[in-house]
N, C-alpha and C. Protein backbone atom coordinates (compact mmCIF):
# COMPACT_ATOMS: atom_id res chain seq x y z
N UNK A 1 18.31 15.65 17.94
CA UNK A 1 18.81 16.60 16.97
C UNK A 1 18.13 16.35 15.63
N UNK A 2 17.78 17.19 14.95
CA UNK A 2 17.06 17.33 13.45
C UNK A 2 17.97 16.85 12.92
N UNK A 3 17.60 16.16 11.84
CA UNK A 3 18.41 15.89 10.50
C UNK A 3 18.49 17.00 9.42
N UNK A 4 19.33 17.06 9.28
CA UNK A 4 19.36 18.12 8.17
C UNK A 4 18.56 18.26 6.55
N UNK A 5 18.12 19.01 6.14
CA UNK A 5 17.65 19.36 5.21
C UNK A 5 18.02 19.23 3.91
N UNK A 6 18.28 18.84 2.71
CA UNK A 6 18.70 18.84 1.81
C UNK A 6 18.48 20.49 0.98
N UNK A 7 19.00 20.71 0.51
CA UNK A 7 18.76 22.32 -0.28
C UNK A 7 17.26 22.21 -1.06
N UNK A 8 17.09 20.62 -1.75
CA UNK A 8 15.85 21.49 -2.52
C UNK A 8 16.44 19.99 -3.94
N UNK A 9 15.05 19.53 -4.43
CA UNK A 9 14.76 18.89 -5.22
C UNK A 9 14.30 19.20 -6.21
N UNK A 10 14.07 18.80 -7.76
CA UNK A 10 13.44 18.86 -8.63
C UNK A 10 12.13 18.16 -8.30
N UNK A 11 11.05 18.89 -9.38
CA UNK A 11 9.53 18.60 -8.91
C UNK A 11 9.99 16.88 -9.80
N UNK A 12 10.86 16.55 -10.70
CA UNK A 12 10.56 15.41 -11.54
C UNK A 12 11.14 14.74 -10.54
N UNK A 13 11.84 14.98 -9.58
CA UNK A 13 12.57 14.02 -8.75
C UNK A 13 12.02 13.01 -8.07
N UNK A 14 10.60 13.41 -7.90
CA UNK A 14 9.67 12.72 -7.22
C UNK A 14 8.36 12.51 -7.23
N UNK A 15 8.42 12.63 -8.95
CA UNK A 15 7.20 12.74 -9.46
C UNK A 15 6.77 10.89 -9.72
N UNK A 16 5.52 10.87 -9.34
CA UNK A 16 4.49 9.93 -9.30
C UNK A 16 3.41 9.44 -10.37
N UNK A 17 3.72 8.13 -11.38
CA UNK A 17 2.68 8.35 -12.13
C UNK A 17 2.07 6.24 -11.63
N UNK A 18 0.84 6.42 -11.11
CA UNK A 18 -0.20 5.43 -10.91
C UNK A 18 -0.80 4.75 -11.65
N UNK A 19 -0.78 3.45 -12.19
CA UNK A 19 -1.54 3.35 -12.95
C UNK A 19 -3.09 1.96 -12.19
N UNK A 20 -4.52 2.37 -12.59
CA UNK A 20 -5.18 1.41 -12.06
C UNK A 20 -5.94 1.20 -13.32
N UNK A 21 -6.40 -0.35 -13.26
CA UNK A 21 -7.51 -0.70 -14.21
C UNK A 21 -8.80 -0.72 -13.59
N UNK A 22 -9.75 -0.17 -13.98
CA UNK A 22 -11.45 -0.33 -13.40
C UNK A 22 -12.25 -0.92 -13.59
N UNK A 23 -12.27 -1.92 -12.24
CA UNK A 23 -12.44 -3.46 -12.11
C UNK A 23 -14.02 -3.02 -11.44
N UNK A 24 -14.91 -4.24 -11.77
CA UNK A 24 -16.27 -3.68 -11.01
C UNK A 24 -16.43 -3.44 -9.92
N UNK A 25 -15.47 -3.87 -8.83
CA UNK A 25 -15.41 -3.39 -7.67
C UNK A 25 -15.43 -2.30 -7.13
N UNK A 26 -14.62 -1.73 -8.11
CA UNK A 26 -14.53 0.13 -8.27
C UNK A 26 -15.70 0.98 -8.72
N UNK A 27 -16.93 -0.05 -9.18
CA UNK A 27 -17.84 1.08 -10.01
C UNK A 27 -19.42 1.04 -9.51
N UNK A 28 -19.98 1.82 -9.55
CA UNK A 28 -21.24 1.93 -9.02
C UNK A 28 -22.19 0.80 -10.05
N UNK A 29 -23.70 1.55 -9.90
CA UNK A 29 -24.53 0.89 -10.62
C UNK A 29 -24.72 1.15 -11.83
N UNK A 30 -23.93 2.30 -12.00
CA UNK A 30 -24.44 2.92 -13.80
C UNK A 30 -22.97 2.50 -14.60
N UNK A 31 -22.09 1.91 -13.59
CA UNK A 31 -21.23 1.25 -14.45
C UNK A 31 -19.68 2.44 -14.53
N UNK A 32 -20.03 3.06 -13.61
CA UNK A 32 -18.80 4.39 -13.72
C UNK A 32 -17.43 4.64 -11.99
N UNK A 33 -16.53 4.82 -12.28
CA UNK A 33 -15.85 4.84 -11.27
C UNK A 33 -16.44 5.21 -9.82
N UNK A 34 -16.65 5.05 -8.41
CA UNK A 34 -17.10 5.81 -7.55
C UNK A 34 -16.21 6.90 -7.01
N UNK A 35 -16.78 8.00 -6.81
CA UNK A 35 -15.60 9.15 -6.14
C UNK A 35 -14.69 8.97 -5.28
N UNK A 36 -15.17 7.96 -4.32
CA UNK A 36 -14.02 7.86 -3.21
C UNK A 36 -13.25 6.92 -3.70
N UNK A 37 -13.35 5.88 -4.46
CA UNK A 37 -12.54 5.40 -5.31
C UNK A 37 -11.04 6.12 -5.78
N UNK A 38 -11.58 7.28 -6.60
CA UNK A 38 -10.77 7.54 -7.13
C UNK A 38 -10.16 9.01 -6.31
N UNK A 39 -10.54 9.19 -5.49
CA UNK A 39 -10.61 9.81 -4.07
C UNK A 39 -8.94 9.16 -3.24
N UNK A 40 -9.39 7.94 -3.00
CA UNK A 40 -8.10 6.95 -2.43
C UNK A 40 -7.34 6.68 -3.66
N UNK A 41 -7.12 6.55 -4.49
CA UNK A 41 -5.87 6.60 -5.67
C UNK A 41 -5.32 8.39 -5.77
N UNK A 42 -6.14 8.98 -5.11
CA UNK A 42 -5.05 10.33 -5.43
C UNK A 42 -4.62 10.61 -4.22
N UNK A 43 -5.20 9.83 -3.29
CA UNK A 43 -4.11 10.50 -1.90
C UNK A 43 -3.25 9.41 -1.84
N UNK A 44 -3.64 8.40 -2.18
CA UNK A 44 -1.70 7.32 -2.40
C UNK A 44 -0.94 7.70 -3.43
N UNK A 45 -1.09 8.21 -4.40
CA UNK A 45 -0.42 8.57 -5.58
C UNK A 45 0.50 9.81 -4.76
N UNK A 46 -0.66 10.74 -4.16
CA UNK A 46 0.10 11.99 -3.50
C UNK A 46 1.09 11.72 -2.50
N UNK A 47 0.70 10.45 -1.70
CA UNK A 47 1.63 10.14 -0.46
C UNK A 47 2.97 9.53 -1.23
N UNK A 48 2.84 8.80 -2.11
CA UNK A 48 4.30 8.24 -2.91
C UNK A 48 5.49 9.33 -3.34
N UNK A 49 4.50 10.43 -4.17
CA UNK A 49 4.98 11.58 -4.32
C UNK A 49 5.73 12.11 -3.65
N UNK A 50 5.02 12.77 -2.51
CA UNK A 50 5.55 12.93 -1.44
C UNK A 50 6.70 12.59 -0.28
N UNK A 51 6.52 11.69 -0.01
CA UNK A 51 7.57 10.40 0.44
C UNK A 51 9.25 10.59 -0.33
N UNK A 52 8.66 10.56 -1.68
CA UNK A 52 9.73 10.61 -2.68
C UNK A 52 10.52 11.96 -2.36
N UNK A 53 9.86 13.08 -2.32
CA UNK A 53 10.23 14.28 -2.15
C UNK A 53 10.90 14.45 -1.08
N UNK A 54 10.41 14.09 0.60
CA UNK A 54 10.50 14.36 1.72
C UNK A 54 11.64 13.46 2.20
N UNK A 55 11.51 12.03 1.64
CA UNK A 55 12.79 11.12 1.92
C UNK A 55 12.10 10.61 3.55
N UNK A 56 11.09 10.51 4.12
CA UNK A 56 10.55 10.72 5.01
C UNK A 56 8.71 9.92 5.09
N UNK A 57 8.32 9.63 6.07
CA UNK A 57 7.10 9.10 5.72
C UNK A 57 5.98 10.54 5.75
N UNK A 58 4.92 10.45 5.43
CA UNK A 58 3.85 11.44 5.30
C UNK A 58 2.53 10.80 5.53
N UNK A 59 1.82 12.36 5.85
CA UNK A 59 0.56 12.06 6.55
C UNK A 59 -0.77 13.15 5.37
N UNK A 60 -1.71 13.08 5.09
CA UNK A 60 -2.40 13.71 4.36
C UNK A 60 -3.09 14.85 5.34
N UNK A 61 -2.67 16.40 5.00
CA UNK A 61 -3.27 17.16 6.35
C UNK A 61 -4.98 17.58 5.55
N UNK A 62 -4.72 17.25 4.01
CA UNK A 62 -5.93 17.96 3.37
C UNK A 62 -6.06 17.85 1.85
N UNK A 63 -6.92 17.69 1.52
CA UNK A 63 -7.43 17.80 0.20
C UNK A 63 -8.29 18.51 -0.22
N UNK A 64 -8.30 19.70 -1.38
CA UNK A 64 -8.76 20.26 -1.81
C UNK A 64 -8.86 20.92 -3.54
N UNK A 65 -10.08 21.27 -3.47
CA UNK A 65 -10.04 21.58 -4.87
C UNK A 65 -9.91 20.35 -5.75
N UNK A 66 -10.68 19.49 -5.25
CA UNK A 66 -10.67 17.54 -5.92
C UNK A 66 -12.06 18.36 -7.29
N UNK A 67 -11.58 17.99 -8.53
CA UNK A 67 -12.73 18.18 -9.50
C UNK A 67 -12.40 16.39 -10.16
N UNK A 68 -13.90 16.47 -10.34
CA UNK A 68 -14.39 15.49 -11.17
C UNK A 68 -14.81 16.24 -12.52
N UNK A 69 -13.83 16.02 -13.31
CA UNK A 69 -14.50 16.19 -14.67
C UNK A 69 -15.13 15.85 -15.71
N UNK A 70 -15.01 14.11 -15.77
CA UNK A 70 -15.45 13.35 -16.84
C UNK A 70 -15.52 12.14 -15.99
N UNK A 71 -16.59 11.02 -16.48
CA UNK A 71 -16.56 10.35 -15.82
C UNK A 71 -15.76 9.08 -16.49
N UNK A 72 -15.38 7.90 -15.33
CA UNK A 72 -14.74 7.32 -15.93
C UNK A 72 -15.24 5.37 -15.63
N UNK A 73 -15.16 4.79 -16.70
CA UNK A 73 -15.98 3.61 -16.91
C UNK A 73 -15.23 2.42 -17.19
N UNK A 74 -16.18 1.09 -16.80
CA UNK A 74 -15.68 -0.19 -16.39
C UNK A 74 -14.79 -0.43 -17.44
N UNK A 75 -13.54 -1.07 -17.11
CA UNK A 75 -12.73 -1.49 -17.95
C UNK A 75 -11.55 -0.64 -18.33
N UNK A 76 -11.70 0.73 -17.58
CA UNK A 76 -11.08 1.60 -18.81
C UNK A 76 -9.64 1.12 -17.68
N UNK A 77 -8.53 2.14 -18.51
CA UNK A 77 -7.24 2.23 -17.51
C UNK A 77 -7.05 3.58 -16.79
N UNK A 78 -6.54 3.51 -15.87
CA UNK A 78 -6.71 5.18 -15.12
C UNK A 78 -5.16 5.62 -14.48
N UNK A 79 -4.58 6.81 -15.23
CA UNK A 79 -3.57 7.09 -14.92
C UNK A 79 -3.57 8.24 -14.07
N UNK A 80 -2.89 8.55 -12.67
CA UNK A 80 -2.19 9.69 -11.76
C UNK A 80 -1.11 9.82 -11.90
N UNK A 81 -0.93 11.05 -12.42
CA UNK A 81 0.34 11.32 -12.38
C UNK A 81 0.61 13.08 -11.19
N UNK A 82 1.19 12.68 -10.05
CA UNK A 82 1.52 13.48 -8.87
C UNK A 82 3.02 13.96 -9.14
N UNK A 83 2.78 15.28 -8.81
CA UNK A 83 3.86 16.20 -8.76
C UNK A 83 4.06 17.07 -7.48
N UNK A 84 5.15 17.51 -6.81
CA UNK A 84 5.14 18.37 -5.68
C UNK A 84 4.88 19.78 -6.67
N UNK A 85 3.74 20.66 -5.92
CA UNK A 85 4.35 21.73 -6.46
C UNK A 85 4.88 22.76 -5.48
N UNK A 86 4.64 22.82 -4.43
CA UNK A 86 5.70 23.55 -3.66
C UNK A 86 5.57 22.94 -2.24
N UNK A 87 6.51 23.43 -1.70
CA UNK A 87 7.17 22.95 -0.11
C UNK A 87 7.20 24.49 0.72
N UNK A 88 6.41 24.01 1.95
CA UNK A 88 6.55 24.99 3.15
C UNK A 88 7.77 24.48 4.23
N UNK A 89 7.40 24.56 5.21
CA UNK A 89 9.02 24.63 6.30
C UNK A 89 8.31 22.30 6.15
N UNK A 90 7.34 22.19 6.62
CA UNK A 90 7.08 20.85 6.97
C UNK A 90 5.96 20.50 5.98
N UNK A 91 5.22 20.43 5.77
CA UNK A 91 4.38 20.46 4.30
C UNK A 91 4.73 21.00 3.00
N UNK A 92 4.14 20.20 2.12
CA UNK A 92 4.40 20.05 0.36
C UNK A 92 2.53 20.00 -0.16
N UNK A 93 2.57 21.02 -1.43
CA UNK A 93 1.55 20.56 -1.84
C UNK A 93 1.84 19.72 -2.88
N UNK A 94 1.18 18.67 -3.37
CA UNK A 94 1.11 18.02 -4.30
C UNK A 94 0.02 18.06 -5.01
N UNK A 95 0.21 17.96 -6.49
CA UNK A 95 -0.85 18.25 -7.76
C UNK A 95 -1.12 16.74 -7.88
N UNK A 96 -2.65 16.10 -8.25
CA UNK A 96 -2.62 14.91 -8.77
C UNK A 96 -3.72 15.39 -10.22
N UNK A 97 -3.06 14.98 -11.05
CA UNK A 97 -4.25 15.07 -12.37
C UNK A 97 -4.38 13.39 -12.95
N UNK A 98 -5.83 13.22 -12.95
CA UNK A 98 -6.36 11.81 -13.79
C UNK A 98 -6.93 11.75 -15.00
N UNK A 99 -6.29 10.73 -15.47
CA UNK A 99 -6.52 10.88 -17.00
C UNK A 99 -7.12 9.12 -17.24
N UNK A 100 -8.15 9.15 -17.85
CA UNK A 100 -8.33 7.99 -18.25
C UNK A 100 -8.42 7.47 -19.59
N UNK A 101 -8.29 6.30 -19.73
CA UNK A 101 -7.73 5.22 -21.46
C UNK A 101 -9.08 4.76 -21.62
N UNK A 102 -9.69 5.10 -22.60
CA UNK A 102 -10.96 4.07 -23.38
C UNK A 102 -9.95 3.41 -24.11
N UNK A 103 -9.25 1.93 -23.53
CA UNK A 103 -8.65 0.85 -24.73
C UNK A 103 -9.04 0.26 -25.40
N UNK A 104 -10.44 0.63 -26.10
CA UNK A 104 -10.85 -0.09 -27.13
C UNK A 104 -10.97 0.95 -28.32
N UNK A 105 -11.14 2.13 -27.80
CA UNK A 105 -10.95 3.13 -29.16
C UNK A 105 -9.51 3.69 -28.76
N UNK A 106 -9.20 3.92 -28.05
CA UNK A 106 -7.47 4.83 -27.30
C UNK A 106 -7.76 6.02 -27.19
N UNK A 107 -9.05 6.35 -27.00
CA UNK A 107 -8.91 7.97 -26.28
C UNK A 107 -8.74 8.24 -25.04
N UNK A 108 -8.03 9.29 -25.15
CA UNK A 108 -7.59 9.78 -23.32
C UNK A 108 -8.76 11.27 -23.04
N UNK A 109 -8.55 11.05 -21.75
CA UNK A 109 -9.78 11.77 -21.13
C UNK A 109 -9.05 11.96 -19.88
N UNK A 110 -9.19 13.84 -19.67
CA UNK A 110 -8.79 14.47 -18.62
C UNK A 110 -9.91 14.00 -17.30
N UNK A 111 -10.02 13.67 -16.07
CA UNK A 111 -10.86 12.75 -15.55
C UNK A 111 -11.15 13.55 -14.41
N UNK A 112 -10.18 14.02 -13.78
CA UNK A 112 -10.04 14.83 -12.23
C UNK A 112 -8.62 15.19 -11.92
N UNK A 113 -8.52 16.51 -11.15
CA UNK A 113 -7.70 17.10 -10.80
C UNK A 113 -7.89 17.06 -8.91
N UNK A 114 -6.55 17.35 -8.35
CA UNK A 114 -6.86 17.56 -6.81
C UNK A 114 -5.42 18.07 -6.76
N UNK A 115 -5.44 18.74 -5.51
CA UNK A 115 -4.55 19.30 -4.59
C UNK A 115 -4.48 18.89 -3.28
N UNK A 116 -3.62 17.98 -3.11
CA UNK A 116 -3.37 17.53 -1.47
C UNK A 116 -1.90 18.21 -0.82
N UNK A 117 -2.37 18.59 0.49
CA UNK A 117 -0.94 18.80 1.57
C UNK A 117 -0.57 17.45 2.18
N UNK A 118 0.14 17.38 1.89
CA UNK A 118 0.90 16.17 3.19
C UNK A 118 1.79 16.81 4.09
N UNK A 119 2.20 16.24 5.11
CA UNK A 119 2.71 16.82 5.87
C UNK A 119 4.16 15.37 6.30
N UNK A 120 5.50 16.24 6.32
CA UNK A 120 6.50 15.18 6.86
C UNK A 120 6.53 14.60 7.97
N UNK A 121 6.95 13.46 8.22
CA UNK A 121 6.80 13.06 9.71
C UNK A 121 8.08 12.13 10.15
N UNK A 122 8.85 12.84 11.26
CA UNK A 122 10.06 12.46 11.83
C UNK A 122 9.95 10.88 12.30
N UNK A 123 10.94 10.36 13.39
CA UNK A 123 10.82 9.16 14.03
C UNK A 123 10.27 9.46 14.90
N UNK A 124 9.52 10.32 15.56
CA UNK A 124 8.67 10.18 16.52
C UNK A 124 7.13 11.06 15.90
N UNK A 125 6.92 10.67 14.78
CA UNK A 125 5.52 11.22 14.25
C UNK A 125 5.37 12.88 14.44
N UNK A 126 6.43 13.43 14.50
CA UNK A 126 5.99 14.99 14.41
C UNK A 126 6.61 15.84 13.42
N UNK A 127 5.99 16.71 12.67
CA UNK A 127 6.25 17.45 11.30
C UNK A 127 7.48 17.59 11.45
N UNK A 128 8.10 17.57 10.73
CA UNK A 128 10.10 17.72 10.12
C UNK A 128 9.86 18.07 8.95
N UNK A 129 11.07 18.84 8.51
CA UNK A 129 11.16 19.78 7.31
C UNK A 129 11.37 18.71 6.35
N UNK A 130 11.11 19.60 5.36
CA UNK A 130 10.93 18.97 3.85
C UNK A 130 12.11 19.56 2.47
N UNK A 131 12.60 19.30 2.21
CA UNK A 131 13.46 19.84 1.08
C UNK A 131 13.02 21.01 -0.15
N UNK A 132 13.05 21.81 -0.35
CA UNK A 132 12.36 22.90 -0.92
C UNK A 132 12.08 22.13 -2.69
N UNK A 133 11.14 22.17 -3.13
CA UNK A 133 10.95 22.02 -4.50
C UNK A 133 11.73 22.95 -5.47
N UNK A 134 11.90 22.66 -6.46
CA UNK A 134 12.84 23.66 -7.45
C UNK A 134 12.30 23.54 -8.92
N UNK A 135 11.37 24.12 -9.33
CA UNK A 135 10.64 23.69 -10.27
C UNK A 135 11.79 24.13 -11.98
N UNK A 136 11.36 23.65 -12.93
CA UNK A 136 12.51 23.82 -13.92
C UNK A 136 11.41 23.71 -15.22
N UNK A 137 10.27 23.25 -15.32
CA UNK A 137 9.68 23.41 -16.43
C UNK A 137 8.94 24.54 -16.59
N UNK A 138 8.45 25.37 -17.42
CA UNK A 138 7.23 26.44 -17.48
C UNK A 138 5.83 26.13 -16.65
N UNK A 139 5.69 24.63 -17.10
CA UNK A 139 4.44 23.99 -15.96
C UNK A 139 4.43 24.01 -14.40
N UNK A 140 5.69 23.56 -13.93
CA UNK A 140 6.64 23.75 -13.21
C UNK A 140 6.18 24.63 -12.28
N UNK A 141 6.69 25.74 -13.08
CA UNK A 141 7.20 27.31 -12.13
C UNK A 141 5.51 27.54 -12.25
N UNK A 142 4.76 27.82 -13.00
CA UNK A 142 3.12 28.21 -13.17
C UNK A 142 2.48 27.62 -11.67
N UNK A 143 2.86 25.89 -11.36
CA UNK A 143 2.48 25.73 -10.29
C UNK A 143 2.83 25.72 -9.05
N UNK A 144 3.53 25.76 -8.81
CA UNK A 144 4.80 26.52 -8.13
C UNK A 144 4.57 27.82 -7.57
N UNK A 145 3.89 28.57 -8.24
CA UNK A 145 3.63 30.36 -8.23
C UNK A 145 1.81 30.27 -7.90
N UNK A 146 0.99 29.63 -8.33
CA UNK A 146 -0.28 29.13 -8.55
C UNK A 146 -0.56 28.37 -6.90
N UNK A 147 0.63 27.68 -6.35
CA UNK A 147 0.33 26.91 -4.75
C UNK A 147 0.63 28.21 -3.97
N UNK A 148 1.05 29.13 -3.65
CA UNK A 148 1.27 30.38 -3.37
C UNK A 148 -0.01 30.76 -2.66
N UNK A 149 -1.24 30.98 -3.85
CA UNK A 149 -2.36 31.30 -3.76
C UNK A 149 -3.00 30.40 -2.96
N UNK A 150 -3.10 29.24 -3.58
CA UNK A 150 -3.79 28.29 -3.20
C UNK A 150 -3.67 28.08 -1.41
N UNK A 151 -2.46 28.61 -1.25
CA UNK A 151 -2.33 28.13 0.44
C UNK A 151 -3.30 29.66 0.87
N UNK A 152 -2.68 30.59 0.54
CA UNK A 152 -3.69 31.33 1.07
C UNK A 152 -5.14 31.32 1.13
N UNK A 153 -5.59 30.87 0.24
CA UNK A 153 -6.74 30.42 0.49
C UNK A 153 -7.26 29.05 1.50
N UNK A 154 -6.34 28.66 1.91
CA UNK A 154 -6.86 27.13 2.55
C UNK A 154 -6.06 28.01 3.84
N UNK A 155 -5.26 28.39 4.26
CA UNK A 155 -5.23 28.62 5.53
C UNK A 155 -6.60 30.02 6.00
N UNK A 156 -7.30 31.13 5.11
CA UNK A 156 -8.05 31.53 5.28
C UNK A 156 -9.36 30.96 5.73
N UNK A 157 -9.41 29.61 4.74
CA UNK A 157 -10.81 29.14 5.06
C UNK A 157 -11.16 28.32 6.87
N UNK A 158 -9.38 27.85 6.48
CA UNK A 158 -9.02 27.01 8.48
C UNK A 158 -9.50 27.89 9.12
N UNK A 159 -9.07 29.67 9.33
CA UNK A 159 -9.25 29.90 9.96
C UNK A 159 -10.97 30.78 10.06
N UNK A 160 -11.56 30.92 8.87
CA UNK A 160 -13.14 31.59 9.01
C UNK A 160 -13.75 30.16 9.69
N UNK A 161 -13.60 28.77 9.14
CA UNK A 161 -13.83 27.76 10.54
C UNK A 161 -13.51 27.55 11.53
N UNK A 162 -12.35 27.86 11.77
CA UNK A 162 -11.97 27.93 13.93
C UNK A 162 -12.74 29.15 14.41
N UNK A 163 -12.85 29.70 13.58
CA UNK A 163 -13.55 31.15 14.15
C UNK A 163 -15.23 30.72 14.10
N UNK A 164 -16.01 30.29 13.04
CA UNK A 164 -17.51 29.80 13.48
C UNK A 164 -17.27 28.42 14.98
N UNK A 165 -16.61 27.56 14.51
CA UNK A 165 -16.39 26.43 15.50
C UNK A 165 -16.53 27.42 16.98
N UNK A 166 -15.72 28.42 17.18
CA UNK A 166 -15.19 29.03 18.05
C UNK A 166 -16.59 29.15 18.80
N UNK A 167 -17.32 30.23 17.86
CA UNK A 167 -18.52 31.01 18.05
C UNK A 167 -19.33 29.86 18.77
N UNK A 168 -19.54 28.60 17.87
CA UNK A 168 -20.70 27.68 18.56
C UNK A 168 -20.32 27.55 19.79
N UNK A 169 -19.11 27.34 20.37
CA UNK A 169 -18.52 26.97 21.58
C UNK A 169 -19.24 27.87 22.28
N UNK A 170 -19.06 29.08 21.98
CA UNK A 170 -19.04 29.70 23.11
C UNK A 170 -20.86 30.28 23.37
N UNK A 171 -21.95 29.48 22.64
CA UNK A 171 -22.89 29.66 22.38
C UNK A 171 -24.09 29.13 22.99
């Protein structure tokens, strides 16, 4: 038998903020964060998020729309802060935006943005519902209304690829 559903959470309810320092391990040769680096800090940031939201463990079905905007360098501090912005019947998208600290002057720097789905996962590893998001700020509801789109576009693109995939198959 399913567990029941809760009505629906606030996006702050389970909002996620990460913090990492950028240690050389993290940085290439020119001395700057590497992408997958900061690649794996937004899909754990998103899975915490998530988790938080779902009450439930989660699985990452996708990431998209990852921008690198600025780059970010040895030493600095690097903050994620993850938000749900909306919930389907078993998937949530989550927003991650990175911001990074030059702590020797204190400027902040917008760094990268991404959009990940996670997906809930019962006691036997298969999608279970998720609690509906309930957004309450202006930022909020913007993204909220903004993941709307965004799914349509990512289930369009799934499917113009099952459809080439398809084609090679049968080729």
């Amino acid at each position: 038998m399913a567990s029941p559903i809760a009505p629906g959470k606030s996006s702050a309810a389970s909002e996620a903020i990460m913090t990492e320092m950028v240690l050389p391990q993290h940085t290439n040769a020119i001395g700057t964060v590497f992408g997958g680096v900061i690649m794996s800090w937004v899909d754990i940031a998103a899975a915490i998020c998530a988790e938080r939201h779902a009450n439930k463990q989660v699985v990452t079905a996708s990431v998209d729309a990852l921008e690198f905007v600025a780059p970010i360098k040895l030493g600095w501090i690097v903050t994620l802060k993850a938000s749900v912005n909306y919930v389907w019947r078993t998937s949530c998208e989550v927003g991650v935006k990175v911001t990074a600290e030059n702590p020797r002057t204190g400027e902040y720097f917008h760094t990268a943005s991404a959009y990940v789905t996670m997906v809930a996962l019962d006691s036997h590893s298969r999608p279970t519902g998720i609690p509906q998001v309930i957004p309450e700020t202006y930022d909020q509801k913007r993204r909220f209304e903004e993941a709307k789109f965004r799914r349509i576009s990512r289930l369009e693109l799934k499917r113009q690829n099952a459809e080439r995939a398809s084609q090679k198959e049968s080729t």
